[in-house]
C-alpha atoms as a PDB file:
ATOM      1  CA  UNK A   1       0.000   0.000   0.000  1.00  0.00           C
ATOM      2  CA  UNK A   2       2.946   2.157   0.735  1.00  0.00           C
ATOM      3  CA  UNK A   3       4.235   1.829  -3.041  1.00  0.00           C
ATOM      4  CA  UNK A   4       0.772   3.069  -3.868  1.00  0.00           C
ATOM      5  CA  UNK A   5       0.834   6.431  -1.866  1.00  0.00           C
ATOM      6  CA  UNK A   6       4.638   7.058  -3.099  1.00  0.00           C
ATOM      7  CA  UNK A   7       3.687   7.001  -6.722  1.00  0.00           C
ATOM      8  CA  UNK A   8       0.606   8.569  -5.939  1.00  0.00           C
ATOM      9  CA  UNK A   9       3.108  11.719  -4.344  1.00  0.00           C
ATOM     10  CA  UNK A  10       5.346  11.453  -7.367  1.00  0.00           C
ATOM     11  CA  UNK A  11       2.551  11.437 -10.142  1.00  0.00           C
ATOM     12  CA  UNK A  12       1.087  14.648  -8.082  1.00  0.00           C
ATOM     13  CA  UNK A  13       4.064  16.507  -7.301  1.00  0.00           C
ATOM     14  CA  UNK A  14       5.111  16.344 -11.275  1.00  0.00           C
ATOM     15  CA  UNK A  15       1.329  17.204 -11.994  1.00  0.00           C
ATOM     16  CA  UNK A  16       1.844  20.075  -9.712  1.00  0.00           C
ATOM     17  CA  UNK A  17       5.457  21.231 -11.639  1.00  0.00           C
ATOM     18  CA  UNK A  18       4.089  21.032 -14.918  1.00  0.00           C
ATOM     19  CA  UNK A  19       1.091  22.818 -13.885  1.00  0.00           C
ATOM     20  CA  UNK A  20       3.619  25.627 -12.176  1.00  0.00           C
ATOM     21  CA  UNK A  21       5.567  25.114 -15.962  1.00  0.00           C
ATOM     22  CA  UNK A  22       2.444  25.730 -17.935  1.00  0.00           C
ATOM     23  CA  UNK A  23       1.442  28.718 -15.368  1.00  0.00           C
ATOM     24  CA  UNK A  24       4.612  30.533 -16.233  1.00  0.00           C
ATOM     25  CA  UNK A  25       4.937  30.234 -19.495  1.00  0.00           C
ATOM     26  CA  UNK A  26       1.096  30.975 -20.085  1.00  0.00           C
ATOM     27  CA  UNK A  27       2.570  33.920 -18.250  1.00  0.00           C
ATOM     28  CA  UNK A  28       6.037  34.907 -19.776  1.00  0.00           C
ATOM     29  CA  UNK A  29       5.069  33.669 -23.118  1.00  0.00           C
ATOM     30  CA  UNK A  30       6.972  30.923 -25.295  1.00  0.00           C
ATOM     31  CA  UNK A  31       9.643  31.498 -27.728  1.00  0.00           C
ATOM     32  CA  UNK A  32       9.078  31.660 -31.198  1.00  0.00           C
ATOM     33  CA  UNK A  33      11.382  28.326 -33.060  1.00  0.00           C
ATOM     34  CA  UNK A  34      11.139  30.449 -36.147  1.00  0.00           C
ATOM     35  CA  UNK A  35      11.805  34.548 -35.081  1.00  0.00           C
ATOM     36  CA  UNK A  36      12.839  34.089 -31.583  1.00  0.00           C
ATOM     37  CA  UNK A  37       9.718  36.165 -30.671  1.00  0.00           C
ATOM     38  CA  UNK A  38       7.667  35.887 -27.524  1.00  0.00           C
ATOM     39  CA  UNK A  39       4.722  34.547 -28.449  1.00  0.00           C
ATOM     40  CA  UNK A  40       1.316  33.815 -26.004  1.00  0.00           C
ATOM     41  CA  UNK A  41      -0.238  29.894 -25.681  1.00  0.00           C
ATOM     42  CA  UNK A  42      -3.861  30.002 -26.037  1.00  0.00           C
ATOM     43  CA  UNK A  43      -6.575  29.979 -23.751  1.00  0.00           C
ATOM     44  CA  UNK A  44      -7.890  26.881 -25.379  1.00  0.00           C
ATOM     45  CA  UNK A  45      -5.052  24.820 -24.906  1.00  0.00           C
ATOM     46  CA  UNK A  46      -6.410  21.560 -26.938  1.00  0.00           C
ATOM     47  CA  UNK A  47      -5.933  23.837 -30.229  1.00  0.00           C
ATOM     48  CA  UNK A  48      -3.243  21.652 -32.089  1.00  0.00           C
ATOM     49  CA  UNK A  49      -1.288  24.763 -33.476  1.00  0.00           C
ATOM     50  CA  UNK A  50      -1.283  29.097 -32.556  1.00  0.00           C
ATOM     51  CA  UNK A  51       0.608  31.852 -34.329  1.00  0.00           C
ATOM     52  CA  UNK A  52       3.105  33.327 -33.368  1.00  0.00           C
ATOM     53  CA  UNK A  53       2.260  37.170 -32.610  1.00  0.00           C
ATOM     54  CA  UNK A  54       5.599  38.368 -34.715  1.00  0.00           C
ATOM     55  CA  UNK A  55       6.200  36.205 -37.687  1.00  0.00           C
ATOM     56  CA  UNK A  56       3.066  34.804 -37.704  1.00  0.00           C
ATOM     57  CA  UNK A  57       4.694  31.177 -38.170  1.00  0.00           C
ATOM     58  CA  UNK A  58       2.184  28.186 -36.399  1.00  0.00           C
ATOM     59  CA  UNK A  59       3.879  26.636 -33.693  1.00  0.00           C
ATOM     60  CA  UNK A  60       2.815  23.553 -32.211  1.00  0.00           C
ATOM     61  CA  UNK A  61       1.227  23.570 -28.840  1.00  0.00           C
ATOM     62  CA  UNK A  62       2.331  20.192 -27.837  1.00  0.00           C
ATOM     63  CA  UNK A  63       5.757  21.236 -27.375  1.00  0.00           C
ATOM     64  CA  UNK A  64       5.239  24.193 -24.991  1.00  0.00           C
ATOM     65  CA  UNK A  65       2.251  22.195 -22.776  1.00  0.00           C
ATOM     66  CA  UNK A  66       3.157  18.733 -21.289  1.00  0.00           C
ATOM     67  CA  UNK A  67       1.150  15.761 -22.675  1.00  0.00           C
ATOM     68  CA  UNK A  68      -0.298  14.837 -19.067  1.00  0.00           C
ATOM     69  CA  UNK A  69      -1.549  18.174 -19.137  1.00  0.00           C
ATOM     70  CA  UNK A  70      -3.221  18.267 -22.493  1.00  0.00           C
ATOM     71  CA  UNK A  71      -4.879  15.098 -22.155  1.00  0.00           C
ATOM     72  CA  UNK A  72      -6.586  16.063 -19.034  1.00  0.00           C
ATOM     73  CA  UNK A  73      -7.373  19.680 -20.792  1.00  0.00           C
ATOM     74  CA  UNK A  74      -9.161  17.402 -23.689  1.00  0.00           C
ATOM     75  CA  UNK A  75     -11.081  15.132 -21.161  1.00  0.00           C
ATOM     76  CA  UNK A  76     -12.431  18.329 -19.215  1.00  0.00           C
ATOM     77  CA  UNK A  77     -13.344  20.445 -22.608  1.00  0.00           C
ATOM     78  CA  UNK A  78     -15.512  17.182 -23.521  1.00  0.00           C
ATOM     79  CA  UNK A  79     -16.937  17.103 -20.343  1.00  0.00           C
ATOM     80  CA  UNK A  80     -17.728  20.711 -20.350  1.00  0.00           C
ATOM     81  CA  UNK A  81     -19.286  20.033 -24.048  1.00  0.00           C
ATOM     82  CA  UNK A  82     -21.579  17.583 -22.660  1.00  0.00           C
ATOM     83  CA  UNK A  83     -22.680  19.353 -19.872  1.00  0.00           C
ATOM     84  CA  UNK A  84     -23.811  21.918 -22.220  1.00  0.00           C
ATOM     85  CA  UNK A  85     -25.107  19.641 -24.736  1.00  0.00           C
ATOM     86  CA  UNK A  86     -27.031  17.515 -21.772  1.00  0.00           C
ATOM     87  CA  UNK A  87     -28.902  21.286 -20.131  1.00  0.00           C
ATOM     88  CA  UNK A  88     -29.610  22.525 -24.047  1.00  0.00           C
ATOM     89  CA  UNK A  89     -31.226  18.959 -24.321  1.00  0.00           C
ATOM     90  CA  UNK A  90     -32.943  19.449 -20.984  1.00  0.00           C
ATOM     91  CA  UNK A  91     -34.357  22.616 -21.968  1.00  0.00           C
ATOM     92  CA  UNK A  92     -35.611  21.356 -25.362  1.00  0.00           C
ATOM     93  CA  UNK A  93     -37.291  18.380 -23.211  1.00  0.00           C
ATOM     94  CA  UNK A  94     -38.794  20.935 -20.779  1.00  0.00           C
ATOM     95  CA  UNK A  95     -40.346  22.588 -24.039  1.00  0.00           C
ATOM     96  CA  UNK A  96     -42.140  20.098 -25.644  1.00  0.00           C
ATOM     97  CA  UNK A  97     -43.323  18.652 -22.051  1.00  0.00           C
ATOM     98  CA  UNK A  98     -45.073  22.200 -21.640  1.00  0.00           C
ATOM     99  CA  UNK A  99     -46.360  22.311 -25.105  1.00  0.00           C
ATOM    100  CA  UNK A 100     -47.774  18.671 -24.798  1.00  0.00           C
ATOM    101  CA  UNK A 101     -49.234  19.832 -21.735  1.00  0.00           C
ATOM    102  CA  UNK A 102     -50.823  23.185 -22.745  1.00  0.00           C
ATOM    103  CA  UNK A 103     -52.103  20.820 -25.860  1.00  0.00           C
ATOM    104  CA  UNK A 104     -53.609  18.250 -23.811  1.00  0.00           C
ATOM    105  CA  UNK A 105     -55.066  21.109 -21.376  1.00  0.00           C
ATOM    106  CA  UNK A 106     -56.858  22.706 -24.449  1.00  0.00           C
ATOM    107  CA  UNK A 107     -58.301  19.414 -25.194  1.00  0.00           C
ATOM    108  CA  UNK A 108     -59.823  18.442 -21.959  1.00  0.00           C
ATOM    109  CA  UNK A 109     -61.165  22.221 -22.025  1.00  0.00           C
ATOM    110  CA  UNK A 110     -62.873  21.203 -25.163  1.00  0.00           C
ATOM    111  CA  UNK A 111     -64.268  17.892 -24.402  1.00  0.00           C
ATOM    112  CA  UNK A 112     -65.671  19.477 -21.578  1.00  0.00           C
ATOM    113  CA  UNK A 113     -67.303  22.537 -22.813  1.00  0.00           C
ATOM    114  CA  UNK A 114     -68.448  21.731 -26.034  1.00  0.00           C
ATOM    115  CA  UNK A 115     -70.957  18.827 -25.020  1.00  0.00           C
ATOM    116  CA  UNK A 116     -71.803  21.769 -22.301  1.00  0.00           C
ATOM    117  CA  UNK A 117     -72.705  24.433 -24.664  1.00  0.00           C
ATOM    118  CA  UNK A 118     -74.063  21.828 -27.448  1.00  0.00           C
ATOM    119  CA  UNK A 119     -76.655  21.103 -24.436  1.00  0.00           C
ATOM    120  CA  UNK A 120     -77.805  24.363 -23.500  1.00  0.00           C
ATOM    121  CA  UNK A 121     -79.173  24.598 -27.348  1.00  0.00           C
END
């Protein structure tokens, strides 16, 4: 169980440095391989390539963010798509429960008042 918790500290502790890696240089900026330049990651850090702000040359984001990192960043963007896609879905359900409802309401009015108001002829 020991072995466990020590490779649980060691995976954690080099989450932790490339998250403190990735931190900085989202702050600092990356150098440009083509100009030199400093040039800004992304916000969306799943984007396979981003320009450089200088030379405009695409640089690949893989080699500035750790792979650990941007496999977890793709996992929680997908999750975050779902979420999304499951309340739109929700809402759309919501909908056509009300409108089946109002229908069904208007209905019952009618089979109830008409016989009334045929009868009072």
């Amino acid at each position: 169980m020991a072995d466990a918790r020590e490779l649980f500290a060691a995976k954690l502790a080099a989450h932790q440095q490339a998250r403190a890696a990735l931190d900085k240089a989202r702050a600092q900026g990356v150098q440009c391989t083509q100009c030199g330049g400093n040039a800004f990651l992304p916000e969306d850090l799943t984007v396979p390539q981003f320009p450089c702000r200088f030379c405009g040359a695409l640089l690949a984001t893989s080699q500035y963010v750790p792979p650990e990192l941007l496999t977890g960043l793709g996992l929680r963007n997908r999750l975050d798509a779902l979420r999304v896609e499951g309340a739109a879905a929700s809402k759309r359900r919501d909908k056509a429960i009300l409108i089946g409802a109002a229908i069904l309401a208007v209905v019952i009015l009618v089979a109830v008042f008409v016989p009334l108001l045929l009868a009072r002829r």
